[in-house]
N, C-alpha and C. Protein backbone atom coordinates (compact mmCIF):
# COMPACT_ATOMS: atom_id res chain seq x y z
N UNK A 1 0.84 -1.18 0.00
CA UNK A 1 0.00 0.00 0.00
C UNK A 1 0.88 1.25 0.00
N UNK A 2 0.46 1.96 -0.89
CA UNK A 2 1.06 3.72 -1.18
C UNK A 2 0.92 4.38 0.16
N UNK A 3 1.98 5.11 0.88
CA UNK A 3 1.99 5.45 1.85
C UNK A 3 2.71 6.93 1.58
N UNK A 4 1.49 8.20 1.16
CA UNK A 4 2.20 9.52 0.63
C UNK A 4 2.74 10.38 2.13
N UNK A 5 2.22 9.97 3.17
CA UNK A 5 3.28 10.37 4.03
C UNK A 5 4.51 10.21 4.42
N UNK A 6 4.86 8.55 4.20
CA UNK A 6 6.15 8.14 3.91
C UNK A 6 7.14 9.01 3.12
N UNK A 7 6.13 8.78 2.10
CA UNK A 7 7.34 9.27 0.86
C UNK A 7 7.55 10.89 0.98
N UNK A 8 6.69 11.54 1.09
CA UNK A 8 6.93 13.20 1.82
C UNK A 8 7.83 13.13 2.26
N UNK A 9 7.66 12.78 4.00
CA UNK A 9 9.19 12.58 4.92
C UNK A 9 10.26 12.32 4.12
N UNK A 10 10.95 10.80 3.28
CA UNK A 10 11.85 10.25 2.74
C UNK A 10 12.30 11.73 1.71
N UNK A 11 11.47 12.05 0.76
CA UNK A 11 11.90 13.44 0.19
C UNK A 11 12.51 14.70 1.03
N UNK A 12 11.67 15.41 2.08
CA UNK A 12 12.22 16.16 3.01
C UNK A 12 13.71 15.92 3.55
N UNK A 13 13.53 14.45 3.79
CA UNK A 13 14.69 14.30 4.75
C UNK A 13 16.00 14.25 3.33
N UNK A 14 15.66 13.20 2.42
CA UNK A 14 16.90 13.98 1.57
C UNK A 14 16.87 15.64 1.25
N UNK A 15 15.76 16.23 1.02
CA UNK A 15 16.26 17.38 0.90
C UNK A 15 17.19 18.29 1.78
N UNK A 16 16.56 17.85 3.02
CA UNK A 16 17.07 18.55 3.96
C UNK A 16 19.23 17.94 4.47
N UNK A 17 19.48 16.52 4.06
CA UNK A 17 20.34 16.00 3.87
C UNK A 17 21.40 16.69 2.75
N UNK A 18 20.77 17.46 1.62
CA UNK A 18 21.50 18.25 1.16
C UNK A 18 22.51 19.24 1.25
N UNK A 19 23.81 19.69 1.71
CA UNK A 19 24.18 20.90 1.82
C UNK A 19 24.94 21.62 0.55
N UNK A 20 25.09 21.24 -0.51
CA UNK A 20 25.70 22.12 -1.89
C UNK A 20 25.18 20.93 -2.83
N UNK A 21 24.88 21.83 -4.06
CA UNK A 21 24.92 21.13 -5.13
C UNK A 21 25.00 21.88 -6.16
N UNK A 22 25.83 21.80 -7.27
CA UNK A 22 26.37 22.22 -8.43
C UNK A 22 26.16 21.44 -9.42
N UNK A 23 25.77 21.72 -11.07
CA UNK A 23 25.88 20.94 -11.93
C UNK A 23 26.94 22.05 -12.50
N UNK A 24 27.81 20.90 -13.68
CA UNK A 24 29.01 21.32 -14.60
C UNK A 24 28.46 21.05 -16.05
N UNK A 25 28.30 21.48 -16.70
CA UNK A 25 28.41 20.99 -18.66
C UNK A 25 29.26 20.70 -19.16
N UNK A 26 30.29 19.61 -19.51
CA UNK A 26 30.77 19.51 -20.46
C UNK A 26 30.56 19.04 -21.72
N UNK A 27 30.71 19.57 -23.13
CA UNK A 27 30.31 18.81 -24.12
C UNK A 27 28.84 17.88 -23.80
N UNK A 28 28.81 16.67 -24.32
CA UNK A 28 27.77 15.70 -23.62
C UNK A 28 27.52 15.10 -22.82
N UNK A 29 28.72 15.37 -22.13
CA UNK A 29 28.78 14.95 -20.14
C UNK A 29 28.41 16.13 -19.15
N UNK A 30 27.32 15.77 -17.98
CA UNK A 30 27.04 16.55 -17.03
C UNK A 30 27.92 15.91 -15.79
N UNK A 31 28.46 16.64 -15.23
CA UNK A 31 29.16 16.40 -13.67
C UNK A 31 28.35 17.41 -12.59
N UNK A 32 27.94 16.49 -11.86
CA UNK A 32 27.42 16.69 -10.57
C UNK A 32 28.19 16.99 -9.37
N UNK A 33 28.35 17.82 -8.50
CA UNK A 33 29.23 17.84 -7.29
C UNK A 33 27.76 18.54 -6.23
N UNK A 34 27.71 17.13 -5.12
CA UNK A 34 26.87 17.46 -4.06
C UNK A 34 27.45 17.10 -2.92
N UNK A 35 27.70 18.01 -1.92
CA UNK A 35 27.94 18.11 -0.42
C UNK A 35 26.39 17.75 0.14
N UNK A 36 27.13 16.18 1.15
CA UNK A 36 25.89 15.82 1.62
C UNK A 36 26.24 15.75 2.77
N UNK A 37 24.97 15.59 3.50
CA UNK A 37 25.12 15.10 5.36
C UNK A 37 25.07 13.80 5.66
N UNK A 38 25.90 12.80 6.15
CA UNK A 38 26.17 11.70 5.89
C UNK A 38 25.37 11.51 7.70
N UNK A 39 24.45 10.02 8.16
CA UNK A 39 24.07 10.06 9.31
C UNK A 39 24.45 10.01 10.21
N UNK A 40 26.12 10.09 10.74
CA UNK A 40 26.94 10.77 11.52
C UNK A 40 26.97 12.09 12.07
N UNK A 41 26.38 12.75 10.79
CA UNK A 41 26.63 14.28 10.79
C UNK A 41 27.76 14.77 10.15
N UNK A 42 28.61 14.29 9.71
CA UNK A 42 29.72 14.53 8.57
C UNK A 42 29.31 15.01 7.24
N UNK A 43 29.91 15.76 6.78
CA UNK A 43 29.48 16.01 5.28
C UNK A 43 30.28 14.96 4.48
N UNK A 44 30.10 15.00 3.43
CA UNK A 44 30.81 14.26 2.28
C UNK A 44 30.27 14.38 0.71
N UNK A 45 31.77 14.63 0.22
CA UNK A 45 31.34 15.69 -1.52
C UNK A 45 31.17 13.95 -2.02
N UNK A 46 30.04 14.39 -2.74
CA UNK A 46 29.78 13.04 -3.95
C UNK A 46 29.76 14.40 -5.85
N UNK A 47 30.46 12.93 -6.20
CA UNK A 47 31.11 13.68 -7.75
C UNK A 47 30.20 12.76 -8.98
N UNK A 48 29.33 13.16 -9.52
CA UNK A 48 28.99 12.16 -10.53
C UNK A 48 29.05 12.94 -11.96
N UNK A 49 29.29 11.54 -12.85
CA UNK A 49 29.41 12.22 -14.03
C UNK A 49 28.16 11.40 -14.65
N UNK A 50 27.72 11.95 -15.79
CA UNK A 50 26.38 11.48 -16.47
C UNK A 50 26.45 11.74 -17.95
N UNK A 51 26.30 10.64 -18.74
CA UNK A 51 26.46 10.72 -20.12
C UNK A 51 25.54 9.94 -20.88
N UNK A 52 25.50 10.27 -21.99
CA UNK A 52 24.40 8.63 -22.81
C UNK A 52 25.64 8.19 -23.64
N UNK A 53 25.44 6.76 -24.07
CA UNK A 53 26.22 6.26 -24.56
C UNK A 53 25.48 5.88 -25.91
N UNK A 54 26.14 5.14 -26.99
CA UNK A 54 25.98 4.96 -28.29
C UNK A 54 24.64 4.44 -28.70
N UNK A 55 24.12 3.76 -27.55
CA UNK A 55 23.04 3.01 -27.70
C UNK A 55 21.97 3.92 -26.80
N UNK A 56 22.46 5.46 -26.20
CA UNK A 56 21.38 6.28 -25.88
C UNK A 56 20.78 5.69 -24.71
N UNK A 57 21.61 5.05 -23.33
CA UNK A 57 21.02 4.94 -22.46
C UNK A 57 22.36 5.52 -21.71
N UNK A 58 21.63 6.22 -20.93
CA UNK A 58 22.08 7.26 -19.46
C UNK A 58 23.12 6.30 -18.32
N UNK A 59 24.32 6.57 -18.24
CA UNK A 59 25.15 5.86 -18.40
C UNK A 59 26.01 7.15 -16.74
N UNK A 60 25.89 6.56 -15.71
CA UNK A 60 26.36 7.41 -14.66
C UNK A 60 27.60 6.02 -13.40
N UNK A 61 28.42 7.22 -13.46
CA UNK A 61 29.07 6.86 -12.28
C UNK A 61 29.33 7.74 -10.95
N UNK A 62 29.73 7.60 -9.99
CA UNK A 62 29.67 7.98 -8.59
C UNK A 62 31.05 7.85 -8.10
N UNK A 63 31.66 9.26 -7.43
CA UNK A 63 32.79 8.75 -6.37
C UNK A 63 32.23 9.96 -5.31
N UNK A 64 32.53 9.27 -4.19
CA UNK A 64 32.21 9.79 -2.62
C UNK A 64 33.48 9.96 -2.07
N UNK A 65 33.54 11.31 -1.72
CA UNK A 65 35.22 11.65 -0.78
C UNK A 65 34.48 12.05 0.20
N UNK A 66 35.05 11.57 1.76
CA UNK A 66 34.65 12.04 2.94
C UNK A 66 35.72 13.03 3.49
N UNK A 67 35.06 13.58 4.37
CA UNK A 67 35.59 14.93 5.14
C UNK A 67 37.06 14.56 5.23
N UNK A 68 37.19 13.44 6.11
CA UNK A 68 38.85 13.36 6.46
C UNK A 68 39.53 12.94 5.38
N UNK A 69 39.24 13.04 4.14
CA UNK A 69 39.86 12.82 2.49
C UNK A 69 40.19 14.05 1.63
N UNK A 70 39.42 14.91 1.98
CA UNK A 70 39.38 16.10 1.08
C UNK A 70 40.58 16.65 0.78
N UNK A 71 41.09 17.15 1.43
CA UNK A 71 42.52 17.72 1.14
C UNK A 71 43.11 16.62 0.50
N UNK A 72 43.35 15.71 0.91
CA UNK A 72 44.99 14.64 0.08
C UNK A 72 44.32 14.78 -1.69
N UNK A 73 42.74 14.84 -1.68
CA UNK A 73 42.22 14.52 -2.89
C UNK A 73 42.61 15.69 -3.31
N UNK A 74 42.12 17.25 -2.87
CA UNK A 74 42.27 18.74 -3.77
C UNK A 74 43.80 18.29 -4.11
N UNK A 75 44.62 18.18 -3.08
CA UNK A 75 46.22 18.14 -3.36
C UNK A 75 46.46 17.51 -4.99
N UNK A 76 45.77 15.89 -4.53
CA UNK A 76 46.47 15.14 -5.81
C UNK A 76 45.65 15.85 -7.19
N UNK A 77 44.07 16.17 -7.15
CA UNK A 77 43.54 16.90 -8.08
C UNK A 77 44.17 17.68 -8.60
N UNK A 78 45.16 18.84 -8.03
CA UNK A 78 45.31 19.93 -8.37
C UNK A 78 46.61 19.68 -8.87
N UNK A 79 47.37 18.44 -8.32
CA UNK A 79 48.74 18.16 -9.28
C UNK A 79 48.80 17.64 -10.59
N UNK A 80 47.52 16.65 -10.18
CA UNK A 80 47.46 15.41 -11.81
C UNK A 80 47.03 17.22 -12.66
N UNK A 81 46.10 17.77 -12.33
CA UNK A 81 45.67 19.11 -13.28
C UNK A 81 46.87 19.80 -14.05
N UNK A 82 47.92 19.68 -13.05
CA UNK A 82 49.30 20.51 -13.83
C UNK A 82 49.38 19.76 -15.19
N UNK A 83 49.14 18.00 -15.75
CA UNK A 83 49.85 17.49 -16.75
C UNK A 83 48.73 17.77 -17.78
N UNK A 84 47.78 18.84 -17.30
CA UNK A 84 46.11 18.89 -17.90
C UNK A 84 46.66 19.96 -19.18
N UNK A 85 47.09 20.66 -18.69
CA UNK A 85 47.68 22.53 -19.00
C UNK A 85 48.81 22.42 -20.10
């Protein structure tokens, strides 16, 4: 049985679980970057990228960096970026 109070709450509470979200365009790839509230109370950036593929189905992957990660990741991000340039 459909339970629209359930699903209210379950929506709220991700919404409210939200703290940033950004979309990126590239070409035919969208990248997602959302700062979430993890049920600890920790935040943690989730990175997704989203594309269709040849056969036109929506084609996504996911990486999750937590709080005590962030820096080593900006660090190595921002070095591998130097061989970008």
């Amino acid at each position: 049985m459909y339970n629209q109070n359930q699903n209210q709450d379950q929506s709220l509470k991700q919404i409210k679980e939200s703290v940033f979200s950004k979309m990126m365009r590239a070409g035919s790839k969208n990248y997602f970057f959302d700062v979430k509230k993890a049920s600890n109370g920790s935040n943690y950036l989730t990175i997704t990228d989203s594309y269709k593929n040849q056969k036109g189905e929506q084609v996504t992957s996911r990486t999750l960096i937590f709080r005590d990660h962030i820096q080593d990741f900006l660090a190595n991000l921002q070095e591998a970026g130097t061989y970008l340039q």
